[in-house]
Protein backbone atom coordinates (compact mmCIF):
# COMPACT_ATOMS: atom_id res chain seq x y z
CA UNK A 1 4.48 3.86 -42.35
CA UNK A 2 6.55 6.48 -40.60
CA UNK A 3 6.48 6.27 -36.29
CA UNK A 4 5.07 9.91 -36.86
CA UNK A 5 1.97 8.80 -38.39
CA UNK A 6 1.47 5.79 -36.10
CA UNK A 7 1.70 7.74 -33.09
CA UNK A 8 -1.01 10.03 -34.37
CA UNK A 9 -3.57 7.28 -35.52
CA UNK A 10 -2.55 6.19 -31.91
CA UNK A 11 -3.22 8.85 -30.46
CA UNK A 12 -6.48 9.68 -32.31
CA UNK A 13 -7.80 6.33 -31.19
CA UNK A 14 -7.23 6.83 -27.85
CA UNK A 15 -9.13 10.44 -27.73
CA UNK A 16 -11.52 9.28 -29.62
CA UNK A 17 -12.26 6.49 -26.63
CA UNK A 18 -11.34 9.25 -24.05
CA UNK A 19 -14.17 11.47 -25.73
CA UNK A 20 -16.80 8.82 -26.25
CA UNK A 21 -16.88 8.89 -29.93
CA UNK A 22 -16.04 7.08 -33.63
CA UNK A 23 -13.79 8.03 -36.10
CA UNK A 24 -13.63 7.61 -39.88
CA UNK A 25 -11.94 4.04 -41.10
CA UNK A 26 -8.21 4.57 -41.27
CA UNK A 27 -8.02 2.45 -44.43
CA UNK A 28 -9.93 4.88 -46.10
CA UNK A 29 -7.53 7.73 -44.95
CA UNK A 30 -4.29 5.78 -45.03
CA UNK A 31 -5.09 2.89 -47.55
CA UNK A 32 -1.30 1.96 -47.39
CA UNK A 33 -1.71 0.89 -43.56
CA UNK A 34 -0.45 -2.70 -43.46
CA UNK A 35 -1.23 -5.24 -40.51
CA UNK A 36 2.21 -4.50 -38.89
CA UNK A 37 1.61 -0.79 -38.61
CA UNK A 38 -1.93 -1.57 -37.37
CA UNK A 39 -0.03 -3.83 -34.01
CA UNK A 40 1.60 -0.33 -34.20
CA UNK A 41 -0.85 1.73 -34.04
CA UNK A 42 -2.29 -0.76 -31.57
CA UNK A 43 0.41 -0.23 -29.20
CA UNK A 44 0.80 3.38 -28.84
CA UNK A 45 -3.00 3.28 -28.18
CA UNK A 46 -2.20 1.49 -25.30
CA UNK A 47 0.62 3.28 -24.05
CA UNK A 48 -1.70 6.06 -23.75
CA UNK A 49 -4.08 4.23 -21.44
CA UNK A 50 -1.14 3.02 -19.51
CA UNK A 51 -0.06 6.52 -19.24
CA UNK A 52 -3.10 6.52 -16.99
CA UNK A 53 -2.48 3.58 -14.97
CA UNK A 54 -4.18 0.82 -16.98
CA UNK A 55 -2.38 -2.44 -16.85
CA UNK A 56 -2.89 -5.54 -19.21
CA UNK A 57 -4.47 -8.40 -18.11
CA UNK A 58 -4.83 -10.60 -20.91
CA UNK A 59 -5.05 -11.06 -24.39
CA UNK A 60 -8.25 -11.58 -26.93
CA UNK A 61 -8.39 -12.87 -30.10
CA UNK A 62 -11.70 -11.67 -31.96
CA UNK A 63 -13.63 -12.23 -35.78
CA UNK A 64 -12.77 -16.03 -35.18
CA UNK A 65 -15.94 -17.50 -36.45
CA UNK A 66 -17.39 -17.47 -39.60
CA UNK A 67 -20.26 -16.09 -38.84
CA UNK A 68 -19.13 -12.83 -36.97
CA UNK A 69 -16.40 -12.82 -40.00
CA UNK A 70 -19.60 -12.72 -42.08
CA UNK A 71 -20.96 -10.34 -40.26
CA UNK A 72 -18.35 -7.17 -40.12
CA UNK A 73 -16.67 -8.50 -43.60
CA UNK A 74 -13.37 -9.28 -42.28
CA UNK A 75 -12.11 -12.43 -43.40
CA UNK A 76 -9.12 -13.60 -40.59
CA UNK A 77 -8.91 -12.86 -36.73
CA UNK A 78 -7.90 -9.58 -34.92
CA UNK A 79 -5.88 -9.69 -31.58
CA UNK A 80 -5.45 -6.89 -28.67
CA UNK A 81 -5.19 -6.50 -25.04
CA UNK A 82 -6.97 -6.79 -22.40
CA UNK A 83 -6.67 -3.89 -19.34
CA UNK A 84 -8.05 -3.89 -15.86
CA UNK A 85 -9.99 -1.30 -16.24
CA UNK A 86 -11.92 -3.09 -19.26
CA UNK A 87 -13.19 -6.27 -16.76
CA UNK A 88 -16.11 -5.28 -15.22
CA UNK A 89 -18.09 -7.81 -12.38
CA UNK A 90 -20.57 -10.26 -13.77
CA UNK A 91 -24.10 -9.68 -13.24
CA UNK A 92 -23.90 -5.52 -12.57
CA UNK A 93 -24.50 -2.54 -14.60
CA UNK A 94 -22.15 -1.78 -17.04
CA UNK A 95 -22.64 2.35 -17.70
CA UNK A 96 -22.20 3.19 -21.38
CA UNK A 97 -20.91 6.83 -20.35
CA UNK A 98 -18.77 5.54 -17.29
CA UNK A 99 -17.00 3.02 -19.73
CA UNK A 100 -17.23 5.33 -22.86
CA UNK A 101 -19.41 2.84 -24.88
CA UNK A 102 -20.24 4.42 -28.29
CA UNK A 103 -21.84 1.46 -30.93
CA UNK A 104 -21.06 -1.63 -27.86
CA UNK A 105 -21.95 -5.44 -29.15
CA UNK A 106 -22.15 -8.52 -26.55
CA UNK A 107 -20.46 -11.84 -27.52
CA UNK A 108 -20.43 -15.17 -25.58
CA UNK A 109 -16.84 -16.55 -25.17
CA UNK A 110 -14.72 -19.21 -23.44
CA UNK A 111 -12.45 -17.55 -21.10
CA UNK A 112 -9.15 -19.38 -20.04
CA UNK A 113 -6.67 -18.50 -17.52
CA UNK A 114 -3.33 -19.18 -17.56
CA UNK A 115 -1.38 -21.55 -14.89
CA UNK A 116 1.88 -21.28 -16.79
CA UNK A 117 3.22 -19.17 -19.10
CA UNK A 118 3.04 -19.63 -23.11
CA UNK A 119 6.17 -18.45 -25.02
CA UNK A 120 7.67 -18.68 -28.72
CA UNK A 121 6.01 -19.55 -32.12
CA UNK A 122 5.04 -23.29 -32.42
CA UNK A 123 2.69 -23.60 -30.01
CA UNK A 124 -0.03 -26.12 -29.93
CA UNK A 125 -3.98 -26.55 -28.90
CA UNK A 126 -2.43 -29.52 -26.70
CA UNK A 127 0.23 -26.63 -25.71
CA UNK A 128 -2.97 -24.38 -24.61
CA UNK A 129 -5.05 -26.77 -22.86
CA UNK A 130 -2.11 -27.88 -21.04
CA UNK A 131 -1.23 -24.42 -19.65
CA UNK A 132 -4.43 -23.31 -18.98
CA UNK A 133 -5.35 -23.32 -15.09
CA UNK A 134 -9.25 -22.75 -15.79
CA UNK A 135 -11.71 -21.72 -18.53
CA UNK A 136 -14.66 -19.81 -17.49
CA UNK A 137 -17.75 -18.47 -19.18
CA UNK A 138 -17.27 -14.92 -20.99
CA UNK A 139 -19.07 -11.84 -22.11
CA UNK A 140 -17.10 -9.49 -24.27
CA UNK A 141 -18.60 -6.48 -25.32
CA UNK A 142 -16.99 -5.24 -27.81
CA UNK A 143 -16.97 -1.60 -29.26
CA UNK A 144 -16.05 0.16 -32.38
CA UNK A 145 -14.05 3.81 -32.17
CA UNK A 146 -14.53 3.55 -36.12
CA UNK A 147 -17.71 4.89 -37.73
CA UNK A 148 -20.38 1.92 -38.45
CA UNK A 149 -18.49 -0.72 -37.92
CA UNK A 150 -17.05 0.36 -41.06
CA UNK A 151 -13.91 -2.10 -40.39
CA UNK A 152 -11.31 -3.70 -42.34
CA UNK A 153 -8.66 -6.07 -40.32
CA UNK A 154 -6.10 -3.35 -39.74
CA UNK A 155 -8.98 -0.78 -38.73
CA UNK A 156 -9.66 -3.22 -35.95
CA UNK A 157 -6.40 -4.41 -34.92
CA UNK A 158 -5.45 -0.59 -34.56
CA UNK A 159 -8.19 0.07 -32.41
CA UNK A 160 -7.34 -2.88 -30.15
CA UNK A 161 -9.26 -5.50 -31.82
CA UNK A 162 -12.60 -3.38 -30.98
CA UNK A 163 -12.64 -4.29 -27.39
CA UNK A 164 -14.77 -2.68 -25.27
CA UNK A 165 -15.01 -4.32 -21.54
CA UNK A 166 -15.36 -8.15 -20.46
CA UNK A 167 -16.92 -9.93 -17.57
CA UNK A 168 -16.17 -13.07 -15.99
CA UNK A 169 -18.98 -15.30 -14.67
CA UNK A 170 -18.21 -17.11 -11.25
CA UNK A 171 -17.96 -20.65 -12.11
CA UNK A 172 -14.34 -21.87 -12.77
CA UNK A 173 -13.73 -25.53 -14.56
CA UNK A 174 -10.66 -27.69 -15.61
CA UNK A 175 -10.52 -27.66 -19.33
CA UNK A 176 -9.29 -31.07 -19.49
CA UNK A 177 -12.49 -32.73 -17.58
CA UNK A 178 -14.92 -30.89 -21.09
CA UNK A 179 -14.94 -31.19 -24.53
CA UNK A 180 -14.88 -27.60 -25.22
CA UNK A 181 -14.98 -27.93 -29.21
CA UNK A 182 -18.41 -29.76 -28.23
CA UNK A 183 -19.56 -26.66 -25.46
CA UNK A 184 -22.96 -24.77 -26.36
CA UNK A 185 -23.47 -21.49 -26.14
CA UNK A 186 -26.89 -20.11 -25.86
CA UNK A 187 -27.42 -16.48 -25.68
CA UNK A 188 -29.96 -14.40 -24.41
CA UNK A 189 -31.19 -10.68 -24.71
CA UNK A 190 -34.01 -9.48 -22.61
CA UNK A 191 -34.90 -12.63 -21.70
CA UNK A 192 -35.09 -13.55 -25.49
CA UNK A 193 -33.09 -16.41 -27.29
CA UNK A 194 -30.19 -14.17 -28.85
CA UNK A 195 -27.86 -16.56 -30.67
CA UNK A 196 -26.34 -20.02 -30.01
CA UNK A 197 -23.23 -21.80 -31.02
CA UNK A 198 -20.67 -24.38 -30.25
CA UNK A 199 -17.02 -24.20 -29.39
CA UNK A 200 -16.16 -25.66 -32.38
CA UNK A 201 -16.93 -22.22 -34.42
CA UNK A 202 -13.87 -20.83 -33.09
CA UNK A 203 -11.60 -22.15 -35.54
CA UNK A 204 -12.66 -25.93 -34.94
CA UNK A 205 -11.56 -25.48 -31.09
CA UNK A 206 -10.35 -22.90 -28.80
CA UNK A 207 -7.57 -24.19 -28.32
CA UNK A 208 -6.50 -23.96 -31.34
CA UNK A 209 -7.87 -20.08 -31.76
CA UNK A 210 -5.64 -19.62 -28.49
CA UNK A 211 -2.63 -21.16 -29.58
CA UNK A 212 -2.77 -19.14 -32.98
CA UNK A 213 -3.17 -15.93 -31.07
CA UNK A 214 -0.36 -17.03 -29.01
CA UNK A 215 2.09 -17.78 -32.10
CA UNK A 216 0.95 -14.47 -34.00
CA UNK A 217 1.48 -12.72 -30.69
CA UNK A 218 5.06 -14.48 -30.26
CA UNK A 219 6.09 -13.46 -33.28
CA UNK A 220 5.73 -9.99 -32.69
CA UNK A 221 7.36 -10.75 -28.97
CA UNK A 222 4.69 -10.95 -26.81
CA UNK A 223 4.21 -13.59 -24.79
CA UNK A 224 1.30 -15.19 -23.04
CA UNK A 225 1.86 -14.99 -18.88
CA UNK A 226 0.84 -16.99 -16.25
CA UNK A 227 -1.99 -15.46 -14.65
CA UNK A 228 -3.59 -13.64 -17.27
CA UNK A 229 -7.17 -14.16 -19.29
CA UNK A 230 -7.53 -14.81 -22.91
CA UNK A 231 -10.72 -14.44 -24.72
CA UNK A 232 -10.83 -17.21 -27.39
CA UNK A 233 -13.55 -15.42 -29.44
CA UNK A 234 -17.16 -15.33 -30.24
CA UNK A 235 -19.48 -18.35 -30.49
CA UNK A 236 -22.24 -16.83 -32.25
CA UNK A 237 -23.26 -13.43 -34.00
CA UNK A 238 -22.77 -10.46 -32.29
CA UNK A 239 -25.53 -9.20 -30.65
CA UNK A 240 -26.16 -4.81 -30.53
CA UNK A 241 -26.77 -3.62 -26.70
CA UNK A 242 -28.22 -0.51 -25.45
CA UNK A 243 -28.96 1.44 -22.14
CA UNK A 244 -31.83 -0.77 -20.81
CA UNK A 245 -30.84 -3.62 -22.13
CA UNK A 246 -30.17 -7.44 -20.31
CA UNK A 247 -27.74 -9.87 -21.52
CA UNK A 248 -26.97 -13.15 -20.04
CA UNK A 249 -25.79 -16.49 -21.40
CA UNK A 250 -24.82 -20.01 -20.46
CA UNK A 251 -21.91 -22.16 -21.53
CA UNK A 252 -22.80 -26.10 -21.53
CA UNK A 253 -20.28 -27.54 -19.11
CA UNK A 254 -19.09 -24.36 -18.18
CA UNK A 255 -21.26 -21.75 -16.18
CA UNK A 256 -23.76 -18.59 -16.94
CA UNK A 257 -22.55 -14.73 -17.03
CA UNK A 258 -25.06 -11.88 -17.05
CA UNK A 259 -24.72 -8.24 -17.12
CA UNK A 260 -27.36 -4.65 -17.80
CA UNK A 261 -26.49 -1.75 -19.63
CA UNK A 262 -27.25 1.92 -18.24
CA UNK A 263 -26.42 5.39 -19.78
């Protein structure tokens, strides 16, 4: 795919975010878009936002489980980036025009934070959990600037792996004092059981969702930095939000995040 064609998908993405709305799948317009000109795409989508004084934060790797995988038919992980301007503070109002929020979706995740950097292409779960300062408990919500949901794997990978914002709840734990492949998640929507899961549904352990988004990142020559957050991916279905609506959840071991949505 010629660097013409990227930049424009690129740059479609990004006004369709800037202007608060979804566009038609690029599969279906560009079938021939491989997974390499999707981290393409990806890119120039976030030059743009950079352009406006975003800075990256993290990393996230998403459509880990099988059940979300079930749930938007896409059959392997996406990856993206993570900005400053996409964490917002637990337990407040998140405004669906303020943050551009078109079709938004909550997911509970394990957040970890990185006390050392993570660099090359054979790294490990023992690699991760080594590295990793803290994990804390996650909400994700993650948004679609294609129509529907109406994804395919390089669809979402363009448009930054459908990331929307991302909270952090307070509580901060060593990873190695847990069993995080044995951590529950129980979810919660206007006070309402929501969804439930373990860590184990994210590839068998976070870790090891983490270290593959750290190899498939490395191989594109990215690295992982000390400092920075990395969402390992949702522990249960993904649950539809709207203005009005509550979310909260708590992570076994871990710690509770909640936040409200608001036009």
């Amino acid at each position: 795919m010629n660097l013409h064609l990227i930049e424009t998908l690129g740059d479609e993405l990004f006004n369709a975010l800037q202007g608060r709305r979804s566009l038609p799948p690029l599969t279906q317009r560009h079938p021939e878009i491989q997974l390499e000109d999707a981290y393409r795409i990806s890119l120039r989508f976030l030059q743009r936002r950079e352009q406006l004084g975003e800075r990256v934060v993290g990393k996230k790797i998403g459509v880990t489980s099988e059940a979300v995988q079930q749930m938007l038919n896409v059959h392997q992980p996406d990856f993206g980036f993570l900005t400053n301007r996409m964490q917002v503070p637990d337990a407040s109002d998140v405004s669906l025009l303020a943050y551009r929020l078109v079709q938004p979706r909550a997911e509970g995740e394990i957040a970890f934070i990185l006390g050392e950097d993570l660099t090359g292409t054979d790294i490990t779960a023992d690699d991760v959990l080594a590295a990793t300062e803290y994990v804390a408990p996650c909400f994700e919500i993650v948004d679609s600037r294609i129509e529907n949901w109406q994804i395919r794997i390089q669809d979402t990978v363009a448009d930054n792996a459908s990331c929307g914002v991302f909270t952090l709840g307070p509580q901060r734990v060593d990873p190695r004092e847990i069993n995080l492949a044995q951590v529950q998640l129980k979810l919660f929507k206007n006070g309402e059981p929501a969804g439930s899961g373990l860590g184990s549904a994210v590839q068998g352990h976070p870790c090891a969702a983490v270290a593959w988004l750290a190899n498939t990142l490395g191989r594109l020559g990215i690295p992982f930095r000390k400092g920075e957050i990395i969402l390992s991916g949702a522990l249960a279905p993904l649950v539809p939000v709207a203005a009005g609506d509550q979310v909260s959840l708590t992570l076994s071991g871990i710690g509770e995040s909640s936040l409200r949505f608001v036009e």
